[in-house]
N, C-alpha and C. Protein backbone atom coordinates (compact mmCIF):
# COMPACT_ATOMS: atom_id res chain seq x y z
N UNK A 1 -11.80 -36.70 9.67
CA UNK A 1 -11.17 -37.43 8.59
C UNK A 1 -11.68 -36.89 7.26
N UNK A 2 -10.62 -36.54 6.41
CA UNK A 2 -11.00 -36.59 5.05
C UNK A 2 -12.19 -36.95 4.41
N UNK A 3 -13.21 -36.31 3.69
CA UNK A 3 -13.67 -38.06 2.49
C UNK A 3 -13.39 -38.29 1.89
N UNK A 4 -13.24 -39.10 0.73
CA UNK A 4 -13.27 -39.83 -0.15
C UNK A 4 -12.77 -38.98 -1.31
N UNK A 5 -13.92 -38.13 -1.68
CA UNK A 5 -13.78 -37.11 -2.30
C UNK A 5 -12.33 -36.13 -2.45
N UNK A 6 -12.30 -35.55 -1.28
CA UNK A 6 -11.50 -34.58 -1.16
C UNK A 6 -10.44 -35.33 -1.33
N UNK A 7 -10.02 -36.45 -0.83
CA UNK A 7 -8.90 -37.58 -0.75
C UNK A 7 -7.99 -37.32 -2.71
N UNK A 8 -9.44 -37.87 -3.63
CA UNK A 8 -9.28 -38.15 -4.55
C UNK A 8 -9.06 -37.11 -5.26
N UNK A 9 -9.51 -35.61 -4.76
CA UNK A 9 -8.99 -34.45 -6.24
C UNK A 9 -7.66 -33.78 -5.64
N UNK A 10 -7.19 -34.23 -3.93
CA UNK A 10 -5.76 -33.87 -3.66
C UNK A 10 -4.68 -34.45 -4.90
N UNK A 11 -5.09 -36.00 -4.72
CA UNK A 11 -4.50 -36.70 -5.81
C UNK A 11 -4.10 -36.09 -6.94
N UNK A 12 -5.52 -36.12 -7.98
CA UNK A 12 -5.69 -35.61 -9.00
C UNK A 12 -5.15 -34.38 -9.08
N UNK A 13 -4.91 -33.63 -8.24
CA UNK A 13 -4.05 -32.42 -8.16
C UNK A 13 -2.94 -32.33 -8.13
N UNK A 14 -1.96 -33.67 -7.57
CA UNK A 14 -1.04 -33.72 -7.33
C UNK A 14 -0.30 -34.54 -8.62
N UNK A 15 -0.99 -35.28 -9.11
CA UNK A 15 -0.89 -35.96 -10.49
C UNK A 15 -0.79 -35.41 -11.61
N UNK A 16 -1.53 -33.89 -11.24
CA UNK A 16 -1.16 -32.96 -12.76
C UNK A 16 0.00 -32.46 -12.48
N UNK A 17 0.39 -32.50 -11.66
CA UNK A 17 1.54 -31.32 -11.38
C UNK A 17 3.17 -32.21 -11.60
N UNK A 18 2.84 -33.28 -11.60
CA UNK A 18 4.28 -34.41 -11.47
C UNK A 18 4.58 -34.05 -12.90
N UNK A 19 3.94 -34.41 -14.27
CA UNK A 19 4.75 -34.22 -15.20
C UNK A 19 5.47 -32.70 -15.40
N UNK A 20 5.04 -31.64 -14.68
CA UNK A 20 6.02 -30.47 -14.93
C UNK A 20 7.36 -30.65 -14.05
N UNK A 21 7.18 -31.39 -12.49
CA UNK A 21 8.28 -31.24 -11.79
C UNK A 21 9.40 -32.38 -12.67
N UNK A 22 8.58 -33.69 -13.52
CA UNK A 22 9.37 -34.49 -13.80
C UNK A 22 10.73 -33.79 -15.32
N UNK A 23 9.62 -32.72 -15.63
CA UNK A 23 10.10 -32.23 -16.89
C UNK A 23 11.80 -31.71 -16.60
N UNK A 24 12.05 -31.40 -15.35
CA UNK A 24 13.37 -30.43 -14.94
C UNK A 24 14.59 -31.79 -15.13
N UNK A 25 14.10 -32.81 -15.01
CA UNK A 25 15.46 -34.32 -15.11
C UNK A 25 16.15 -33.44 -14.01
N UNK A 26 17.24 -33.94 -14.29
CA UNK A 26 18.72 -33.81 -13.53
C UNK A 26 19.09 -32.32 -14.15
N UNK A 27 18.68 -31.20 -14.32
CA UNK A 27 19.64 -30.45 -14.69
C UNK A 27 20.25 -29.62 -13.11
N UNK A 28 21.24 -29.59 -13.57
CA UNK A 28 21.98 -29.11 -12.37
C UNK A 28 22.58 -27.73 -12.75
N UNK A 29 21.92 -26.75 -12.55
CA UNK A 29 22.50 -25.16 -12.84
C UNK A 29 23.40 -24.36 -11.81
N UNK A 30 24.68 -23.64 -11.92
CA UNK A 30 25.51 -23.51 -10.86
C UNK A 30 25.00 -21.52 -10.79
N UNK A 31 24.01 -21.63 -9.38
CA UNK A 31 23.63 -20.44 -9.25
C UNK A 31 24.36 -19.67 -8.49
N UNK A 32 25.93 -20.11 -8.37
CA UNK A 32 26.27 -19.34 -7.21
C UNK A 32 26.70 -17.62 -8.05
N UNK A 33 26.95 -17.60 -9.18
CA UNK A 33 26.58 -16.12 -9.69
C UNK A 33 28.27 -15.61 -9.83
N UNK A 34 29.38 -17.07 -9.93
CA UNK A 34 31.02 -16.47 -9.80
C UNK A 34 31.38 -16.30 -11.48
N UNK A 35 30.61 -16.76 -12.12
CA UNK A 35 30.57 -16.15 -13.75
C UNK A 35 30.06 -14.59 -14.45
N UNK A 36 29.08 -14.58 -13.28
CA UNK A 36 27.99 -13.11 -13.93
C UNK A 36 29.07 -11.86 -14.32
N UNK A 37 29.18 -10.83 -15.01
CA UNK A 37 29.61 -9.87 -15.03
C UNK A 37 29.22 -8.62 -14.01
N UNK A 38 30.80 -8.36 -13.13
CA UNK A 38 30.43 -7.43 -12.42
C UNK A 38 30.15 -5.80 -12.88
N UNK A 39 29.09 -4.93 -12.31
CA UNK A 39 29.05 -4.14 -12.79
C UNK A 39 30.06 -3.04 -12.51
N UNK A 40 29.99 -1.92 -13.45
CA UNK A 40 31.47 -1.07 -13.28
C UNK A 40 30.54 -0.03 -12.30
N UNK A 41 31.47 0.38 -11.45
CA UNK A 41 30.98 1.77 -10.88
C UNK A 41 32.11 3.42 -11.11
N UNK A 42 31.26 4.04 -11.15
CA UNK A 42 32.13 5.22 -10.97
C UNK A 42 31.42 5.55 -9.83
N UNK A 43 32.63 6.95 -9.84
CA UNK A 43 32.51 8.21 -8.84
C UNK A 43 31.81 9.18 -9.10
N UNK A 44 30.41 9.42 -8.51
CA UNK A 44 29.83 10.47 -8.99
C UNK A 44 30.06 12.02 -8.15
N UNK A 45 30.76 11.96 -7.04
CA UNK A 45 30.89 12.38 -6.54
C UNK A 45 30.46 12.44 -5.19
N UNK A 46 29.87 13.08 -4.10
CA UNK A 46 29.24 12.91 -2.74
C UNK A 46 27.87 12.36 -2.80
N UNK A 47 27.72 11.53 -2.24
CA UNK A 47 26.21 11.27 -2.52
C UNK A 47 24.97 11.72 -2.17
N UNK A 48 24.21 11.90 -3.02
CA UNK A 48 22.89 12.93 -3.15
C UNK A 48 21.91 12.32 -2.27
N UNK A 49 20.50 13.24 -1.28
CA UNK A 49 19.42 12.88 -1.00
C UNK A 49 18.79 13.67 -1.20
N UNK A 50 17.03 13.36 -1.06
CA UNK A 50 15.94 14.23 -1.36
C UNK A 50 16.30 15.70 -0.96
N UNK A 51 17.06 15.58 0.24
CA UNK A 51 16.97 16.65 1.16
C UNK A 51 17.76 17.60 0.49
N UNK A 52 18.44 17.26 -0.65
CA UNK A 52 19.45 18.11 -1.00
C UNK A 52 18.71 19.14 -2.44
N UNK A 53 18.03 18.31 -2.44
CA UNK A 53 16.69 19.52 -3.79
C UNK A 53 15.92 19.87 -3.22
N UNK A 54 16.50 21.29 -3.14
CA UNK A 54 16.03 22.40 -2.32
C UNK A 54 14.41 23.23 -2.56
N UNK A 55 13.86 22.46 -4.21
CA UNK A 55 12.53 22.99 -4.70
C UNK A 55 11.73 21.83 -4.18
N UNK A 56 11.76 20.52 -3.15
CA UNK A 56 11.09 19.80 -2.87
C UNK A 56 10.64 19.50 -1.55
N UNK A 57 11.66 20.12 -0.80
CA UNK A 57 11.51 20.35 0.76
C UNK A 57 10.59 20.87 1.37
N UNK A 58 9.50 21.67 1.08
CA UNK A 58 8.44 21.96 1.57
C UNK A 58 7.49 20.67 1.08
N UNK A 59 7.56 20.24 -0.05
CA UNK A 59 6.81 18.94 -0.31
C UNK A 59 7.04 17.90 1.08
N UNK A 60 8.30 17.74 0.83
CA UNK A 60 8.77 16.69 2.11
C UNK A 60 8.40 16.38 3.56
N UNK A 61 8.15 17.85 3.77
CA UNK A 61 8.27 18.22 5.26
C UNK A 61 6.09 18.40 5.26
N UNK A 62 5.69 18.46 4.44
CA UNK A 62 3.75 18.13 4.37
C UNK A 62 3.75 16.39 4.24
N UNK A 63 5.24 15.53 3.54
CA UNK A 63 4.63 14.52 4.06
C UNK A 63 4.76 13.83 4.90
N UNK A 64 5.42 14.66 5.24
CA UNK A 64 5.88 13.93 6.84
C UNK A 64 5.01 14.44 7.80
N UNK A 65 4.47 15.53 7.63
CA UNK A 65 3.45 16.03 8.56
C UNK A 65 2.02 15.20 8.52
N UNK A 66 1.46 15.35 7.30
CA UNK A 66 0.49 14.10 6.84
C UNK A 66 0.40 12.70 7.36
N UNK A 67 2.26 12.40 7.46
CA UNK A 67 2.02 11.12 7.69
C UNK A 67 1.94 10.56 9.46
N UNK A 68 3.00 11.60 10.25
CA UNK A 68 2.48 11.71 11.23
C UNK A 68 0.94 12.02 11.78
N UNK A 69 -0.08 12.57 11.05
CA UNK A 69 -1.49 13.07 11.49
C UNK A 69 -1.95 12.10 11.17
N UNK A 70 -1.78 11.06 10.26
CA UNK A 70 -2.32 9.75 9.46
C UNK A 70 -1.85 8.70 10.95
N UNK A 71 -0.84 8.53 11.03
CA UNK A 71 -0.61 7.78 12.47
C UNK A 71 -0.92 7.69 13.66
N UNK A 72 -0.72 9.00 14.12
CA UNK A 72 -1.31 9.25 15.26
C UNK A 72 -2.88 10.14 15.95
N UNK A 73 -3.24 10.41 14.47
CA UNK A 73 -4.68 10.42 14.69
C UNK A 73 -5.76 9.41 14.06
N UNK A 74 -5.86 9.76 12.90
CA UNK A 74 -6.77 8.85 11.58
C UNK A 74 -6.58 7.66 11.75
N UNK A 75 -5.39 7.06 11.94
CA UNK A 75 -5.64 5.26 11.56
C UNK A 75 -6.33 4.96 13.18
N UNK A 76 -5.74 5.63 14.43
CA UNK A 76 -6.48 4.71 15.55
C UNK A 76 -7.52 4.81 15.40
N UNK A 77 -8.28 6.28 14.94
CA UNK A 77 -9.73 6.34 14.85
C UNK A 77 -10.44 5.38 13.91
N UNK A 78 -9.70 5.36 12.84
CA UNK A 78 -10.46 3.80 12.06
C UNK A 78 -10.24 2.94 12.69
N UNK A 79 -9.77 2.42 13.26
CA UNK A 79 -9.29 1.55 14.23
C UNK A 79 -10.05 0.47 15.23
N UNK A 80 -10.56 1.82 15.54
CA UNK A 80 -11.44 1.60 17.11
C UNK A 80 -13.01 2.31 16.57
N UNK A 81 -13.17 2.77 15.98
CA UNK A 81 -14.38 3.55 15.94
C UNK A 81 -15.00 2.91 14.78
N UNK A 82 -14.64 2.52 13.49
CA UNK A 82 -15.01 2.20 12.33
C UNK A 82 -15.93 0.78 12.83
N UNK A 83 -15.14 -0.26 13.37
CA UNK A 83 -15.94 -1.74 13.27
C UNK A 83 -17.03 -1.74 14.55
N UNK A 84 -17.00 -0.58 15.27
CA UNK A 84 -18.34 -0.72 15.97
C UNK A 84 -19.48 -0.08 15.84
N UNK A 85 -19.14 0.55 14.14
CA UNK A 85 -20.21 1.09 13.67
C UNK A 85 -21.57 0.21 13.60
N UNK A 86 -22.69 0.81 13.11
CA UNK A 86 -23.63 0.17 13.09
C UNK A 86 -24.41 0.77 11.80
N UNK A 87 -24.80 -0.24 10.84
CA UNK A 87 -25.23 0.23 9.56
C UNK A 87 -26.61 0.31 9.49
């Protein structure tokens, strides 16, 4: 059971917080978003990926290599080996 204590600064916690929820009254705001302005799109033509900048692809392909060696080696080894260290 609770004490006394703890009982009384839930309260007190909950007592500061009423005059902000009381502050909102009744306003009733219509969020469904059928007013907002839609944005315009064009055609830029076919759509672009990394893969298609051809000065970055060797970047790409180290991080994917990295990130595979990070997965399937490095993290199990922290993994399993790190918390049964002994300091």
């Amino acid at each position: 059971m609770p004490s006394r204590t703890a009982l009384i600064l839930a309260a007190a916690a909950l007592l500061s917080v009423l005059p902000v929820v009381v502050a909102h009254g009744d306003e009733h705001m219509d969020m469904s978003g059928h007013d907002s302005p839609h944005p315009q799109t064009k055609d830029d033509g076919p759509l672009r990926s990394y893969w298609s900048l051809s000065e970055h692809v060797v970047l790409m392909y180290w991080h994917i290599g990295l990130e595979i060696l990070a997965w399937v080696v490095i993290l199990p080894v922290g993994k399993f080996c790190v918390p049964f260290a002994t300091t």
